[in-house]
C-alpha atoms as a PDB file:
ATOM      1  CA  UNK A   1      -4.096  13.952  -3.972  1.00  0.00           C
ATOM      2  CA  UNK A   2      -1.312  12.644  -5.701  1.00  0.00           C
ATOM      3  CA  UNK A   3      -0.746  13.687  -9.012  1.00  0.00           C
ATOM      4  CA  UNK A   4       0.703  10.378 -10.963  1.00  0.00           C
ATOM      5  CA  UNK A   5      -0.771   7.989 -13.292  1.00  0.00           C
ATOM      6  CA  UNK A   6      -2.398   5.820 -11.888  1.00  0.00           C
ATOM      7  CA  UNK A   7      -1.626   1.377 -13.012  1.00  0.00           C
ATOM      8  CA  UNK A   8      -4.608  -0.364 -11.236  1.00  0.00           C
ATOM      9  CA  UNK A   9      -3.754  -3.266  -8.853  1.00  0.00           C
ATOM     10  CA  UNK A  10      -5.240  -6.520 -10.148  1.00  0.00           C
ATOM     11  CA  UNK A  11      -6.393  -8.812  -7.694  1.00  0.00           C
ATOM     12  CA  UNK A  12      -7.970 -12.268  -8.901  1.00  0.00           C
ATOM     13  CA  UNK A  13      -9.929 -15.242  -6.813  1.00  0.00           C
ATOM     14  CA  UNK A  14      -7.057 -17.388  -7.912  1.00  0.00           C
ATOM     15  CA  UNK A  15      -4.503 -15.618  -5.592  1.00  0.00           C
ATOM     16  CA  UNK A  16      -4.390 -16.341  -1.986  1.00  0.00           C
ATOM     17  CA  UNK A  17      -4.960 -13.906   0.296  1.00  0.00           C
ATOM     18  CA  UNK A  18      -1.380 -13.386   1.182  1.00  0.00           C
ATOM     19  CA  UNK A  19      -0.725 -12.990  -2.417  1.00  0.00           C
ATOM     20  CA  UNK A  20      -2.967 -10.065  -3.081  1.00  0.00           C
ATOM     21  CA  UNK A  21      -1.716  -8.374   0.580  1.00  0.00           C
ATOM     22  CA  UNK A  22       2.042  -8.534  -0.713  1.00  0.00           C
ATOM     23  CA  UNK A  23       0.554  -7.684  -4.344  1.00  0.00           C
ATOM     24  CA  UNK A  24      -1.264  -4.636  -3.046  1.00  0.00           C
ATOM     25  CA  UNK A  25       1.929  -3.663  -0.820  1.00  0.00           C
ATOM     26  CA  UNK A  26       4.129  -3.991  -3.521  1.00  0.00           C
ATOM     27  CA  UNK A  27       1.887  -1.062  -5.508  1.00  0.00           C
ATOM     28  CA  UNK A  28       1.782   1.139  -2.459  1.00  0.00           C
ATOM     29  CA  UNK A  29       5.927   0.885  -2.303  1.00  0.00           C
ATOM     30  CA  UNK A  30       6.222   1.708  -5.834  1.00  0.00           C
ATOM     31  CA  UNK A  31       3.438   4.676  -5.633  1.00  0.00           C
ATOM     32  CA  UNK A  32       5.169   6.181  -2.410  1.00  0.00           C
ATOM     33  CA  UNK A  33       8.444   5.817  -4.148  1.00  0.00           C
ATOM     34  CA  UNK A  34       7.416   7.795  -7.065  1.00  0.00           C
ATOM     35  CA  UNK A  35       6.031  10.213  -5.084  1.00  0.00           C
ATOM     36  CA  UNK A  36       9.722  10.592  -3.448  1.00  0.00           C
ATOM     37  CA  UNK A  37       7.885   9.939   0.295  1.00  0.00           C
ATOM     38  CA  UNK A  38       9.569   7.959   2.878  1.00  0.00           C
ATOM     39  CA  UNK A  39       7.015   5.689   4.943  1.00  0.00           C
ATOM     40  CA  UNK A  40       6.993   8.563   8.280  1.00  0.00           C
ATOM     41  CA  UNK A  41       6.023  11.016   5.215  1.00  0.00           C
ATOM     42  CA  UNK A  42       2.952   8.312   3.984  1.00  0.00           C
ATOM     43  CA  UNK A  43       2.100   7.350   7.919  1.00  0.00           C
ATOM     44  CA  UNK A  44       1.510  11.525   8.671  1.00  0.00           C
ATOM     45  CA  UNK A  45      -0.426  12.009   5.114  1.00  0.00           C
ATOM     46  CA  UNK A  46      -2.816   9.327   5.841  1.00  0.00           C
ATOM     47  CA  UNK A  47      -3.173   9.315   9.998  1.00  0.00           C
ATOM     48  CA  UNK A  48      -1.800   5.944  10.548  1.00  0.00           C
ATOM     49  CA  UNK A  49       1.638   4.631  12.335  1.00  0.00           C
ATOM     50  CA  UNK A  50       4.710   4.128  10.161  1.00  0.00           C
ATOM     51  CA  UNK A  51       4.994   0.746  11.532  1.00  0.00           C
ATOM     52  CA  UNK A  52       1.101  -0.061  10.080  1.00  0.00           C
ATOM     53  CA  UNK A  53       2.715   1.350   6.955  1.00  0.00           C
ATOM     54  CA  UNK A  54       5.662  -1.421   6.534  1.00  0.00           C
ATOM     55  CA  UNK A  55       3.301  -4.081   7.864  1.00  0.00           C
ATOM     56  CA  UNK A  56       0.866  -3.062   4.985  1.00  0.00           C
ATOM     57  CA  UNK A  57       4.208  -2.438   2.643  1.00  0.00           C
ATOM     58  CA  UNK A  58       5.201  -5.592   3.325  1.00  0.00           C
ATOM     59  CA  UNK A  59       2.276  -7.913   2.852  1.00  0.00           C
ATOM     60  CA  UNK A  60       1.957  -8.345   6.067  1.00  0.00           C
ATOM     61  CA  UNK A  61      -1.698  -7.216   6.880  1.00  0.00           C
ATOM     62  CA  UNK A  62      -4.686  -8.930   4.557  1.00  0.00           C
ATOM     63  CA  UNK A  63      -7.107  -6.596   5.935  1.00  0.00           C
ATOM     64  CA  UNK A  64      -6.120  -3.071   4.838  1.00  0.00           C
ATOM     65  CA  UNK A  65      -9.871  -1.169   4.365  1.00  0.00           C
ATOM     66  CA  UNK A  66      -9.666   0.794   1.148  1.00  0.00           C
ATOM     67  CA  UNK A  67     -10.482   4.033   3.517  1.00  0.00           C
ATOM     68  CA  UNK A  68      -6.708   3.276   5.197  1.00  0.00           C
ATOM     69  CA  UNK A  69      -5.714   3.247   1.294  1.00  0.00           C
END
Protein backbone atom coordinates (compact mmCIF):
# COMPACT_ATOMS: atom_id res chain seq x y z
CA UNK A 1 0.00 0.00 0.00
CA UNK A 2 2.25 2.53 0.99
CA UNK A 3 5.66 2.14 0.26
CA UNK A 4 7.66 3.74 3.46
CA UNK A 5 9.39 2.29 6.33
CA UNK A 6 7.49 1.47 8.57
CA UNK A 7 8.44 2.84 12.91
CA UNK A 8 5.88 0.73 14.93
CA UNK A 9 3.57 2.64 17.34
CA UNK A 10 4.23 1.58 20.93
CA UNK A 11 1.42 1.48 23.09
CA UNK A 12 1.96 0.39 26.89
CA UNK A 13 -0.74 -0.44 29.89
CA UNK A 14 0.85 2.49 31.62
CA UNK A 15 -0.65 5.09 29.17
CA UNK A 16 -4.17 6.14 29.44
CA UNK A 17 -6.34 5.62 26.89
CA UNK A 18 -6.30 9.13 25.66
CA UNK A 19 -2.63 8.88 25.57
CA UNK A 20 -2.32 6.02 23.18
CA UNK A 21 -5.44 7.69 20.88
CA UNK A 22 -3.30 11.02 20.53
CA UNK A 23 -0.08 8.63 20.38
CA UNK A 24 -1.55 6.58 17.57
CA UNK A 25 -2.88 9.93 15.80
CA UNK A 26 0.24 11.50 16.05
CA UNK A 27 1.84 8.34 13.81
CA UNK A 28 -0.98 8.48 11.32
CA UNK A 29 -0.15 12.52 10.83
CA UNK A 30 3.39 11.86 10.38
CA UNK A 31 2.75 8.66 7.94
CA UNK A 32 0.15 10.73 5.79
CA UNK A 33 2.59 13.54 5.78
CA UNK A 34 5.31 11.52 4.36
CA UNK A 35 3.23 10.16 2.01
CA UNK A 36 2.56 13.98 0.80
CA UNK A 37 -1.55 13.18 1.33
CA UNK A 38 -3.79 15.75 2.67
CA UNK A 39 -6.57 14.22 5.10
CA UNK A 40 -9.59 14.37 1.91
CA UNK A 41 -6.68 12.28 0.03
CA UNK A 42 -6.42 9.61 3.36
CA UNK A 43 -10.50 9.86 3.99
CA UNK A 44 -11.07 8.63 -0.07
CA UNK A 45 -8.06 5.90 0.20
CA UNK A 46 -9.53 4.31 3.16
CA UNK A 47 -13.64 4.89 2.75
CA UNK A 48 -14.08 6.99 5.74
CA UNK A 49 -15.09 10.93 6.22
CA UNK A 50 -12.28 13.48 6.42
CA UNK A 51 -13.78 14.72 9.52
CA UNK A 52 -13.37 10.84 11.16
CA UNK A 53 -9.85 11.41 9.86
CA UNK A 54 -8.94 14.68 12.10
CA UNK A 55 -10.98 13.25 14.96
CA UNK A 56 -8.71 10.08 14.73
CA UNK A 57 -5.59 12.63 13.80
CA UNK A 58 -6.24 14.35 16.63
CA UNK A 59 -6.65 11.91 19.47
CA UNK A 60 -9.87 12.41 19.58
CA UNK A 61 -11.45 8.87 19.02
CA UNK A 62 -10.04 5.84 21.49
CA UNK A 63 -11.79 3.38 19.47
CA UNK A 64 -10.24 3.38 15.98
CA UNK A 65 -10.54 -0.68 14.83
CA UNK A 66 -7.24 -1.59 13.25
CA UNK A 67 -9.49 -2.48 9.95
CA UNK A 68 -10.27 1.65 9.83
CA UNK A 69 -6.26 1.74 10.14
Amino acid sequence: MWNIQYKPVILNNRMSKEQQAQRMGQRITALRKMKGWSQQELADATGISRQHVGMIEGGKLMNVAFVTI
